[in-house]
N, C-alpha and C. Protein backbone atom coordinates (compact mmCIF):
# COMPACT_ATOMS: atom_id res chain seq x y z
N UNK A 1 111.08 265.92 5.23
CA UNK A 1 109.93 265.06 5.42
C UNK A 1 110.33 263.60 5.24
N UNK A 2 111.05 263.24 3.83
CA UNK A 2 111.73 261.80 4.11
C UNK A 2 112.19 261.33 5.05
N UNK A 3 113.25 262.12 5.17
CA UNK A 3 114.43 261.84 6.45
C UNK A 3 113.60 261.62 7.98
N UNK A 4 112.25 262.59 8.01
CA UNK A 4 111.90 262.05 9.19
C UNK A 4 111.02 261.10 9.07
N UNK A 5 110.80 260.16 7.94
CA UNK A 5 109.55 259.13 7.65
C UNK A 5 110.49 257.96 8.27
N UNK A 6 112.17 258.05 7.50
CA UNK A 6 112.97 257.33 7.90
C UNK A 6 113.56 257.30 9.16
N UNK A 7 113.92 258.42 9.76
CA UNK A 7 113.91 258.36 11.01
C UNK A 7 112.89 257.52 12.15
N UNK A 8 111.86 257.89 11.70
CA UNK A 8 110.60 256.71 12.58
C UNK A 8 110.36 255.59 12.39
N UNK A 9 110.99 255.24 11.07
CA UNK A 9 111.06 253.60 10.96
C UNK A 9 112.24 253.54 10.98
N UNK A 10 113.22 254.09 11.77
CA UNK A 10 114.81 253.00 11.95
C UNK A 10 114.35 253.20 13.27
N UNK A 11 113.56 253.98 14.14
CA UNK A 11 113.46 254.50 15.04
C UNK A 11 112.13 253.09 15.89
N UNK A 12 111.12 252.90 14.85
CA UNK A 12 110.20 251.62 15.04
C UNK A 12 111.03 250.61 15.19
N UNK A 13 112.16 250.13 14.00
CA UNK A 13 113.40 249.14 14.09
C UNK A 13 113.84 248.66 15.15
N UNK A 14 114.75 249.58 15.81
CA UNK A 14 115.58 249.82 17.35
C UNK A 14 114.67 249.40 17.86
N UNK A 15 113.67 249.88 18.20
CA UNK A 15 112.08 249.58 19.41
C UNK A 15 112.05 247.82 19.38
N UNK A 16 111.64 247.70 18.00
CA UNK A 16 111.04 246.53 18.07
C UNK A 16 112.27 244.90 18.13
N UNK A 17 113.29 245.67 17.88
CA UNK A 17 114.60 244.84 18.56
C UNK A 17 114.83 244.73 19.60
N UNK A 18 114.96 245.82 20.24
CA UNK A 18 115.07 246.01 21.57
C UNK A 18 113.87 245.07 22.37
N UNK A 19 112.91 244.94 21.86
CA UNK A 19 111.49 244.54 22.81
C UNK A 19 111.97 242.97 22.44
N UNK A 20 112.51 242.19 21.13
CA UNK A 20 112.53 241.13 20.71
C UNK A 20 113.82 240.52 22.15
N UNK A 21 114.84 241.22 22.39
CA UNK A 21 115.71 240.95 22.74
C UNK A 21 115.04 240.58 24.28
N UNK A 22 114.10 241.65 24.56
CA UNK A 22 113.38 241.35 26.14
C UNK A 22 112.69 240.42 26.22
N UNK A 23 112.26 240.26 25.21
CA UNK A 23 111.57 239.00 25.24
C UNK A 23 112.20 237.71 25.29
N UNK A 24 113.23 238.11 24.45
CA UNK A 24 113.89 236.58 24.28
C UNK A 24 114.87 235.93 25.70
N UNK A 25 115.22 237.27 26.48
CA UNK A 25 115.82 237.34 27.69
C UNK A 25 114.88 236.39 28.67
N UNK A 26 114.02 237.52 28.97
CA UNK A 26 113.22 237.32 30.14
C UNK A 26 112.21 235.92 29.74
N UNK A 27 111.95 235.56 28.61
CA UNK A 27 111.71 234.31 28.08
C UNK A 27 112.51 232.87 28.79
N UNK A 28 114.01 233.12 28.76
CA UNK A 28 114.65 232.21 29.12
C UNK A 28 114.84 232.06 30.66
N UNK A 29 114.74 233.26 31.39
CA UNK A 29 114.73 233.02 32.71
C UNK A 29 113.91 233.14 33.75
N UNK A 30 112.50 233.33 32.85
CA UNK A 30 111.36 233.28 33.65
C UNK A 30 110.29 231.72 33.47
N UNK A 31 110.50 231.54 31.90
CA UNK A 31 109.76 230.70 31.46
C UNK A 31 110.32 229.07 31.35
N UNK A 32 111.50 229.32 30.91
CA UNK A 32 112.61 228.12 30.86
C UNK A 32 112.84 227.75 31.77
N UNK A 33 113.34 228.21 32.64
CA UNK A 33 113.92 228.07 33.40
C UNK A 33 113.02 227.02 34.47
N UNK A 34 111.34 227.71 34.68
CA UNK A 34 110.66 226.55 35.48
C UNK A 34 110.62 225.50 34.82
N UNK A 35 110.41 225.37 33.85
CA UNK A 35 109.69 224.56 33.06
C UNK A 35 111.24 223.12 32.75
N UNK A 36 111.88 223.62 32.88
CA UNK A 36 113.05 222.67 32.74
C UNK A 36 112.84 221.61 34.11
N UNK A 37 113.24 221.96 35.29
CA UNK A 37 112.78 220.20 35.61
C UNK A 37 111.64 219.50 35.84
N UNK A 38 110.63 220.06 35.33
CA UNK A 38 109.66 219.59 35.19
C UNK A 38 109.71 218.38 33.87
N UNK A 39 110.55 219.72 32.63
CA UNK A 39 110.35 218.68 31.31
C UNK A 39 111.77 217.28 31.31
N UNK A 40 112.64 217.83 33.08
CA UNK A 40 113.88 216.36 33.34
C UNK A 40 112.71 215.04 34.00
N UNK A 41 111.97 215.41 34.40
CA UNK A 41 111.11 214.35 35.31
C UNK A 41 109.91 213.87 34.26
N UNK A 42 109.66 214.76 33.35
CA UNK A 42 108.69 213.98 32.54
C UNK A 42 109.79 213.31 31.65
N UNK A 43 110.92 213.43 31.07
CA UNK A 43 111.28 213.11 30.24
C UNK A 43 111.84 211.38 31.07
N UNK A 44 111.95 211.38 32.39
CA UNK A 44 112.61 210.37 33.36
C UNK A 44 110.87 209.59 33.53
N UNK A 45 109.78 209.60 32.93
CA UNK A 45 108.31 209.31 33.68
C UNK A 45 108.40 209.56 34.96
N UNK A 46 108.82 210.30 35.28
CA UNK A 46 108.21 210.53 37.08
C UNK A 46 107.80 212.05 37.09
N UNK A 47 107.14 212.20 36.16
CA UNK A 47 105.82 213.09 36.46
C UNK A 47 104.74 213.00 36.49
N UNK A 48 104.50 213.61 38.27
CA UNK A 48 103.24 213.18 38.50
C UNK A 48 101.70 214.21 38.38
N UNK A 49 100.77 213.72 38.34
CA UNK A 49 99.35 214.61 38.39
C UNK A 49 99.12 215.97 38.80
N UNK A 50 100.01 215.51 40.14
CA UNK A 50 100.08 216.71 41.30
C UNK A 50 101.16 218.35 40.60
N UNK A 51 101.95 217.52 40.28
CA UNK A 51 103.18 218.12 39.70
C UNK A 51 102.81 219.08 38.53
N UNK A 52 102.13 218.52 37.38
CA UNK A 52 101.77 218.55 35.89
C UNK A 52 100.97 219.91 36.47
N UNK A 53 100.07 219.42 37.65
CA UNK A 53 98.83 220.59 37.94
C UNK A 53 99.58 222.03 38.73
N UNK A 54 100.67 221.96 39.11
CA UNK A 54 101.49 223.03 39.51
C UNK A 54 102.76 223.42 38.78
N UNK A 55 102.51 222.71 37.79
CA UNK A 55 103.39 223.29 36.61
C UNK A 55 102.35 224.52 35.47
N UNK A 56 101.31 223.92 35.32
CA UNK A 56 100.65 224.68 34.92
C UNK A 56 100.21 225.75 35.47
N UNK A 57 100.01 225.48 36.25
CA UNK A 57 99.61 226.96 37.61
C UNK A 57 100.46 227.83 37.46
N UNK A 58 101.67 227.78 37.51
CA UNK A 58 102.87 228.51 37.37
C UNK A 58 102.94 228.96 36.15
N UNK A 59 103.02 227.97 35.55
CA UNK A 59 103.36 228.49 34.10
C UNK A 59 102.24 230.09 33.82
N UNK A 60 101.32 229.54 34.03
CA UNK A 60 100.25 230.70 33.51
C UNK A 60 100.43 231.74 34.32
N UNK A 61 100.88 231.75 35.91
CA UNK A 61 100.90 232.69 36.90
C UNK A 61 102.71 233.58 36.13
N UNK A 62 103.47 232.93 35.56
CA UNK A 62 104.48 233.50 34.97
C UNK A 62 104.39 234.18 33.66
N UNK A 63 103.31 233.54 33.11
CA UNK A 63 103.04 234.01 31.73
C UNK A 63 102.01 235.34 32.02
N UNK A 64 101.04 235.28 32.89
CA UNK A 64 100.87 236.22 33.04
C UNK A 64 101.56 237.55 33.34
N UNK A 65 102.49 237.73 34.50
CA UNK A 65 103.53 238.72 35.08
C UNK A 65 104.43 239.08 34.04
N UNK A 66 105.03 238.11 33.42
CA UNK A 66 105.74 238.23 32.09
C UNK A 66 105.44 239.43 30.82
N UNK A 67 103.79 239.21 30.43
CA UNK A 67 102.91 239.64 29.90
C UNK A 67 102.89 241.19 30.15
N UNK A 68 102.48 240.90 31.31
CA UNK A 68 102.51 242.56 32.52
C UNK A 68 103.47 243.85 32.49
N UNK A 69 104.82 242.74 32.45
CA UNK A 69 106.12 243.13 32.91
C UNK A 69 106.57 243.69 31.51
N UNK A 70 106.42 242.59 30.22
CA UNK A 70 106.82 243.67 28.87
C UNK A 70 105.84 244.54 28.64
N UNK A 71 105.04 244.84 28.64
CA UNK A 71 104.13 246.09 27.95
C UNK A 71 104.63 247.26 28.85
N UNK A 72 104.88 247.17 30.08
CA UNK A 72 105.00 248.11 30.85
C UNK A 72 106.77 248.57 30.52
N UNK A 73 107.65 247.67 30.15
CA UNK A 73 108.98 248.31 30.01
C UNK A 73 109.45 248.26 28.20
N UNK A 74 108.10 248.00 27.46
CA UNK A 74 108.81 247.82 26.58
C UNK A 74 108.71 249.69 25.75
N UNK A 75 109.33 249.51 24.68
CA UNK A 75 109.81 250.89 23.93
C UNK A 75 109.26 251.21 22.89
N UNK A 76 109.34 252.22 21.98
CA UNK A 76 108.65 252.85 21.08
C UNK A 76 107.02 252.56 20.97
N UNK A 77 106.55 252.80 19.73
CA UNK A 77 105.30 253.18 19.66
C UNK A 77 104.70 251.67 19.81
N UNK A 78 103.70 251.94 19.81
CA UNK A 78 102.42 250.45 20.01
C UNK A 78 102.69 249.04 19.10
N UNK A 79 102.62 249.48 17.87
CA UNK A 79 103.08 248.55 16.84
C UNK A 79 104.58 247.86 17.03
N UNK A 80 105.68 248.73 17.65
CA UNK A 80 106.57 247.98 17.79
C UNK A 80 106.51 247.28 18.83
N UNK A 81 105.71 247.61 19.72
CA UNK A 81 105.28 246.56 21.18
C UNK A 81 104.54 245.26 20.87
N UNK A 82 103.85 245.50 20.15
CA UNK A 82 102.72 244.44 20.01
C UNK A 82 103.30 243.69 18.88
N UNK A 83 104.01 243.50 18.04
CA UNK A 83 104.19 242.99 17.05
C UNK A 83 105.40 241.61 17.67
N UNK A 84 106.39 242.15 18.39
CA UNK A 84 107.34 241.31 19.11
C UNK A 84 106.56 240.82 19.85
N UNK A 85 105.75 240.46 20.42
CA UNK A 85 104.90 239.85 21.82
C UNK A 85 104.25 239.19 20.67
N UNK A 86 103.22 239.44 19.90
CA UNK A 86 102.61 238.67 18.91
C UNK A 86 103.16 237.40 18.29
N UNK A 87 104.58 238.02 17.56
CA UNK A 87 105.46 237.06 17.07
C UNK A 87 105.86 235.98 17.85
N UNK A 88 106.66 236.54 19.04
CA UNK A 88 107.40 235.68 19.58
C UNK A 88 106.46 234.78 21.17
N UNK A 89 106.12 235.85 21.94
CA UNK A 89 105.86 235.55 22.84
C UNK A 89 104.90 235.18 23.01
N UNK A 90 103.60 234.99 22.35
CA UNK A 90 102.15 234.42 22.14
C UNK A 90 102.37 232.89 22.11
N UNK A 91 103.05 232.86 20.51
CA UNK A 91 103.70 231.69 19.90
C UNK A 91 104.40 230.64 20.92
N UNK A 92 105.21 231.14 21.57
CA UNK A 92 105.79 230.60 22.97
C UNK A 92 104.84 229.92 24.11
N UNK A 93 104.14 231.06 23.93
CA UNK A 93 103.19 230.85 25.08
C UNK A 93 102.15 229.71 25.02
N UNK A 94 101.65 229.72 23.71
CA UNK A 94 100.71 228.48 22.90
C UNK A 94 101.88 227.28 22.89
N UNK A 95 102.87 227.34 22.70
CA UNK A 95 103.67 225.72 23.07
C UNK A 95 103.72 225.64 24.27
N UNK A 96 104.08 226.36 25.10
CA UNK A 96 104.73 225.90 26.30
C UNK A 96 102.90 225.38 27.05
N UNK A 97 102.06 225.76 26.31
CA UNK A 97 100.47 225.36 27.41
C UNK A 97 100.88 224.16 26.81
N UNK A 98 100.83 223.72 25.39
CA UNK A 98 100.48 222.77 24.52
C UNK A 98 101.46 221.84 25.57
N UNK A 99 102.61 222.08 25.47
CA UNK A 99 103.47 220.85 26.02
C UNK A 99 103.27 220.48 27.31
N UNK A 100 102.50 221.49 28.40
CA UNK A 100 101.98 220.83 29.46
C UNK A 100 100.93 220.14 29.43
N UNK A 101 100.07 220.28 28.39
CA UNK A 101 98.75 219.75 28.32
C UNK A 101 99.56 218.17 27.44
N UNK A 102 100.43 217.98 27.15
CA UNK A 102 100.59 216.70 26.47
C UNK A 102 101.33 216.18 27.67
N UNK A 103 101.96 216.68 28.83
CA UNK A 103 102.37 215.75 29.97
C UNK A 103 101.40 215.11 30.66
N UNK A 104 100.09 216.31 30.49
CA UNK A 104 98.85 215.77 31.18
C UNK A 104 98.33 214.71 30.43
N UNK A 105 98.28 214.33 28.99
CA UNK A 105 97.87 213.08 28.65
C UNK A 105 98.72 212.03 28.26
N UNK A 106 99.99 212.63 28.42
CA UNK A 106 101.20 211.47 28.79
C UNK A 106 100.53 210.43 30.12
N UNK A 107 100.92 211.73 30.89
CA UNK A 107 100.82 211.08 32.64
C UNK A 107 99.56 210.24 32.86
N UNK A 108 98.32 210.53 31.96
CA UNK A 108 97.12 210.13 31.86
C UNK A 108 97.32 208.80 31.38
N UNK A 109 98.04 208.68 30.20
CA UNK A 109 98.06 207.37 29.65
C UNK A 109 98.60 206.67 30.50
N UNK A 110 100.23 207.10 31.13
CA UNK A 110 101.12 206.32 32.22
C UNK A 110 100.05 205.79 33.14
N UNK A 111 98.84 206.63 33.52
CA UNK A 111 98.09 205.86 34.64
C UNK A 111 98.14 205.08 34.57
N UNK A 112 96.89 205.06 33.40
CA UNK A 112 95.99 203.65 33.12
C UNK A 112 96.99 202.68 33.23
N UNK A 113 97.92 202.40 32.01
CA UNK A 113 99.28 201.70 31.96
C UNK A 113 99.32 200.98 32.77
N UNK A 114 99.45 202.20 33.90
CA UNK A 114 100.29 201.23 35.13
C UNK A 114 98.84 200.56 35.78
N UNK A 115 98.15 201.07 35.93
CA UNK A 115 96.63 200.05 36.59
C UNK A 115 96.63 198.95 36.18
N UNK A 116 96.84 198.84 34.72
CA UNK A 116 96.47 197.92 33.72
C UNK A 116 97.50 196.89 33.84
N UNK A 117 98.59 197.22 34.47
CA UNK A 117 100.01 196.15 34.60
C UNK A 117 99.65 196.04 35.56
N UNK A 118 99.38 196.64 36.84
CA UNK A 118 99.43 196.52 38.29
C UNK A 118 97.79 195.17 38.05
N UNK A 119 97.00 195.58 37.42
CA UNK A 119 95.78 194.32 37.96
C UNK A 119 96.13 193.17 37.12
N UNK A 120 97.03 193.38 35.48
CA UNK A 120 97.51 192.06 35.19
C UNK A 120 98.68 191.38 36.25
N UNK A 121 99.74 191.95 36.83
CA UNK A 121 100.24 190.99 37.46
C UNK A 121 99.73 190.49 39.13
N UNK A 122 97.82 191.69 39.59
CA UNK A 122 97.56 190.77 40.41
C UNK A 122 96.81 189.30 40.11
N UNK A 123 96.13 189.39 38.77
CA UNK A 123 95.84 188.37 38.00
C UNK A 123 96.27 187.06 37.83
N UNK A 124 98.07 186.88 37.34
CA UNK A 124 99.00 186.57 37.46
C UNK A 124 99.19 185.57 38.43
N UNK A 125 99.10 186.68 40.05
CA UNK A 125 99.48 186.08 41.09
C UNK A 125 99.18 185.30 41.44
N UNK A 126 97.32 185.60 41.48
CA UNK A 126 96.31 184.48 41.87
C UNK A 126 96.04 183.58 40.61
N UNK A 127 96.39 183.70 39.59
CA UNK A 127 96.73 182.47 39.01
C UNK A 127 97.91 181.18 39.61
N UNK A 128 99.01 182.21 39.35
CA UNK A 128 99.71 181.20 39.72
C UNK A 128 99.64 180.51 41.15
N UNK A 129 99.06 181.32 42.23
CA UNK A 129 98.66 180.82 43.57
C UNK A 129 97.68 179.57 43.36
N UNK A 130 96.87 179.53 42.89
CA UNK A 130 95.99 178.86 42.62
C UNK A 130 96.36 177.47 42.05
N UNK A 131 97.23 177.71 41.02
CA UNK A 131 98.33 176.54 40.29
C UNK A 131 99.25 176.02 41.60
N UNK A 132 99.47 176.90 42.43
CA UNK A 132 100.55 176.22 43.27
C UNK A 132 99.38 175.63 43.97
N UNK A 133 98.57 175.97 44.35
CA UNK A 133 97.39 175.60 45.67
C UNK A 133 97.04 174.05 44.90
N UNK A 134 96.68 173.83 43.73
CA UNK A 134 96.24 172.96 43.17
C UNK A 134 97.50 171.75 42.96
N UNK A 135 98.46 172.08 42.71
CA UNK A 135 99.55 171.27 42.41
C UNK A 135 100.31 170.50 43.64
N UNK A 136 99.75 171.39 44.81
CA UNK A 136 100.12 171.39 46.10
C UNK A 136 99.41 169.91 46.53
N UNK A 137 97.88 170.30 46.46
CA UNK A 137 96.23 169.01 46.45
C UNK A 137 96.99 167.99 45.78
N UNK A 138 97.33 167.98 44.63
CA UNK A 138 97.45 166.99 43.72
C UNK A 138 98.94 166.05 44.79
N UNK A 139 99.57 167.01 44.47
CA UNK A 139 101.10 166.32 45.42
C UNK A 139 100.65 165.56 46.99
N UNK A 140 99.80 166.23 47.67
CA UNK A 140 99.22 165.50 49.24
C UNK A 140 98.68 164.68 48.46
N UNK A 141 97.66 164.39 47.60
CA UNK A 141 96.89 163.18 47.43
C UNK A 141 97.78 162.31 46.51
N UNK A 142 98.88 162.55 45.94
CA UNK A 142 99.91 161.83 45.67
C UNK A 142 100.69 160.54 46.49
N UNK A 143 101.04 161.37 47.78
CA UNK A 143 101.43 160.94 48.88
C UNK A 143 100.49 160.26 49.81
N UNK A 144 99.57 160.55 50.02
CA UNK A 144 98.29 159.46 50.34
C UNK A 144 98.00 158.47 49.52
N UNK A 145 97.91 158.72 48.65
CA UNK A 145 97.86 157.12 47.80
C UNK A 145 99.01 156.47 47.88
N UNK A 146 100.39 156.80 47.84
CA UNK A 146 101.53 156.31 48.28
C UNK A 146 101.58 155.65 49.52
N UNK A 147 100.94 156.72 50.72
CA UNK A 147 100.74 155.73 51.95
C UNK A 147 100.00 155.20 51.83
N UNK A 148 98.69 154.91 51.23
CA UNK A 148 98.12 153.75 51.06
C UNK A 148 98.87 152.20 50.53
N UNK A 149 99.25 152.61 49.56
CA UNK A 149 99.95 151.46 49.05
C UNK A 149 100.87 150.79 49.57
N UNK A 150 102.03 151.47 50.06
CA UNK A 150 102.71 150.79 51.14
C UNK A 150 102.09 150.04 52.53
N UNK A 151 101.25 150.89 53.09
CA UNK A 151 100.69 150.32 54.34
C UNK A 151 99.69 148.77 53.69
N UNK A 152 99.39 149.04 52.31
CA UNK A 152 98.61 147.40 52.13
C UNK A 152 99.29 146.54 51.94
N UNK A 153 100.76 146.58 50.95
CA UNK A 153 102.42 146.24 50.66
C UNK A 153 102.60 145.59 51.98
N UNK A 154 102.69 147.05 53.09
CA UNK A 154 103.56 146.10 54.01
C UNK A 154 102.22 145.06 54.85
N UNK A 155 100.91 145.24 55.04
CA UNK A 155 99.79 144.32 55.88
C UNK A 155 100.24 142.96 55.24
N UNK A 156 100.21 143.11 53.29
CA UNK A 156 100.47 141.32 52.71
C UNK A 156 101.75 141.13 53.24
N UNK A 157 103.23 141.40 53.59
CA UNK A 157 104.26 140.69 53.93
C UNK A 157 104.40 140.35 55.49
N UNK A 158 103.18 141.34 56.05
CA UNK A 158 103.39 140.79 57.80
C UNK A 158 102.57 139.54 57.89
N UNK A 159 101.78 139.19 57.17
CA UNK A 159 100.73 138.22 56.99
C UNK A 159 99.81 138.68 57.78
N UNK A 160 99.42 140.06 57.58
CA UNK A 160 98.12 140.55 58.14
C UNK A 160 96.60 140.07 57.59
N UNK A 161 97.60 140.31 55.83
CA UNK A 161 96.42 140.29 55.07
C UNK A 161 96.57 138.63 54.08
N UNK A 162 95.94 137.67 54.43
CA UNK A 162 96.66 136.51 53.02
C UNK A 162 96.73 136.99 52.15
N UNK A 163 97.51 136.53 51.35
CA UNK A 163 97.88 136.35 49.72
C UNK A 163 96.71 135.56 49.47
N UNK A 164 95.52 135.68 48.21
CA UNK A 164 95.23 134.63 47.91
C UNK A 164 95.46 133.57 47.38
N UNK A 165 95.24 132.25 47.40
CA UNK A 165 95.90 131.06 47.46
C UNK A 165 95.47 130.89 45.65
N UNK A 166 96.79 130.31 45.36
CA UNK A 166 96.79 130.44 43.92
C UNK A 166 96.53 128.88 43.52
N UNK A 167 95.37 128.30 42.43
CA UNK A 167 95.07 127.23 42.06
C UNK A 167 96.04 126.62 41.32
N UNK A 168 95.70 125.14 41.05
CA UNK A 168 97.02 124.41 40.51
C UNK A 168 97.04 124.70 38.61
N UNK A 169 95.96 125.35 38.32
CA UNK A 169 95.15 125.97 37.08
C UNK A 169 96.58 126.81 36.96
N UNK A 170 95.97 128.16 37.49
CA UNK A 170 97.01 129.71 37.66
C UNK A 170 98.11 129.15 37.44
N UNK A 171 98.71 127.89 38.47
CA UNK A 171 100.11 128.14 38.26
C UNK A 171 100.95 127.19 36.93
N UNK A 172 99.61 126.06 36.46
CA UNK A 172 99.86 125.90 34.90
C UNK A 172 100.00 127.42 34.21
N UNK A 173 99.21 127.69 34.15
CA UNK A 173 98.90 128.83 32.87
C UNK A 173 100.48 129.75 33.37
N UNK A 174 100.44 129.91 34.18
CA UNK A 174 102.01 130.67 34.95
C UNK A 174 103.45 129.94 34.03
N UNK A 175 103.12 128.72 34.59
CA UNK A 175 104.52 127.89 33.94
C UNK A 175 104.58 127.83 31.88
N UNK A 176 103.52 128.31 31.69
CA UNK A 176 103.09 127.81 30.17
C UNK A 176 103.28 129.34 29.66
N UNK A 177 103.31 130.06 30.15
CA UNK A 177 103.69 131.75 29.72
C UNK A 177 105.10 132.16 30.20
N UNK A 178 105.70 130.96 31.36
CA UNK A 178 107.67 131.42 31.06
C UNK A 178 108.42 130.49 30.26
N UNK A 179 109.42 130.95 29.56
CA UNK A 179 110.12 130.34 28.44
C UNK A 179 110.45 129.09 28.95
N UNK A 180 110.63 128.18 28.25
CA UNK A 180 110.95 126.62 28.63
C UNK A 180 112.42 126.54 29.43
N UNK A 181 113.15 127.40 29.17
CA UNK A 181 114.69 127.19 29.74
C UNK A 181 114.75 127.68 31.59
N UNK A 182 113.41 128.81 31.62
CA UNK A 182 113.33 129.08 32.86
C UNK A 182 112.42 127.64 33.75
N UNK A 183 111.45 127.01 32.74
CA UNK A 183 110.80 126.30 33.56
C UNK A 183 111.45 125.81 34.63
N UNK A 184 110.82 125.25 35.88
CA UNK A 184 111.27 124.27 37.19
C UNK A 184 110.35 123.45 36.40
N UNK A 185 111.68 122.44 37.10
CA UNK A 185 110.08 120.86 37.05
C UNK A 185 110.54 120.42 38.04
């Protein structure tokens, strides 16, 4: 009666190794395996919405079949079935959603991000357009007052325009404000 109590639990043992080992197998080349360049492109930000939403699709369409696929090949009695899937493969299964659902509010945040850069540097633009547009006004009416000045410059030296005629007053007060050594007499 011992020997066969022990027999069914080295016998549960084997089972539930055996199922750990399937799991841990078919784990790596069903589940990993997609999920790897998905997690090279999020880890590069170029994962996109579209992507995130057919990663998940998959994922669950694999986790399901997966699911399917051990109960149906796995070994010994119930408890040793369910206990390896419990442990390992549930556990698995709750990260691997979790970590798609955090690309989804990665990628979520990256949106905004980028909206939020993309309308500050159209902001930016038409600032600085605006600064050039204005600096531009300022520079033409620069140059118009410049041609003004010259064109009145050159009217007084063609004798377009007289000089007004300076009194014999002015040109005291003139001679009485340059130093004595410059005076003419």
């Amino acid at each position: 009666r011992e020997s066969m109590q022990r027999l069914i639990k080295e016998n549960e043992t084997v089972a539930t190794r055996e199922n750990e080992a399937w799991i841990q197998e078919k784990w790596e080349t069903r589940i990993e395996e997609l999920l790897k360049p998905y997690r090279e492109m999020y880890d590069a930000d170029n994962l996109l919405d579209g992507e995130i939403d057919e990663a998940e699709q998959t994922l669950k369409q694999r986790l399901g079949e997966l699911q399917g696929a051990y109960f149906q090949e796995s070994v010994g009695p119930q408890r040793s079935c369910q206990e390896p899937w419990d442990r390992i493969a549930a556990r698995r299964q709750e990260t691997a959603l979790r970590e798609v659902a955090a690309w989804r509010n990665r990628g979520e945040a990256n949106r905004v991000a980028k909206e939020k850069a993309a309308k500050a540097a159209r902001e930016e633009q038409l600032r600085i357009q605006a600064e050039r547009e204005k600096l531009a006004q300022q520079s033409a009416q620069e140059v118009e007052a410049s041609k003004a000045r010259m064109e009145a410059r050159d009217k007084g030296e063609n004798g377009e325009k007289p000089k007004p005629k300076r009194s014999e007053s002015d040109i005291k007060d003139e001679k009485a404000k340059q130093p004595k050594c410059c005076v003419l007499q």
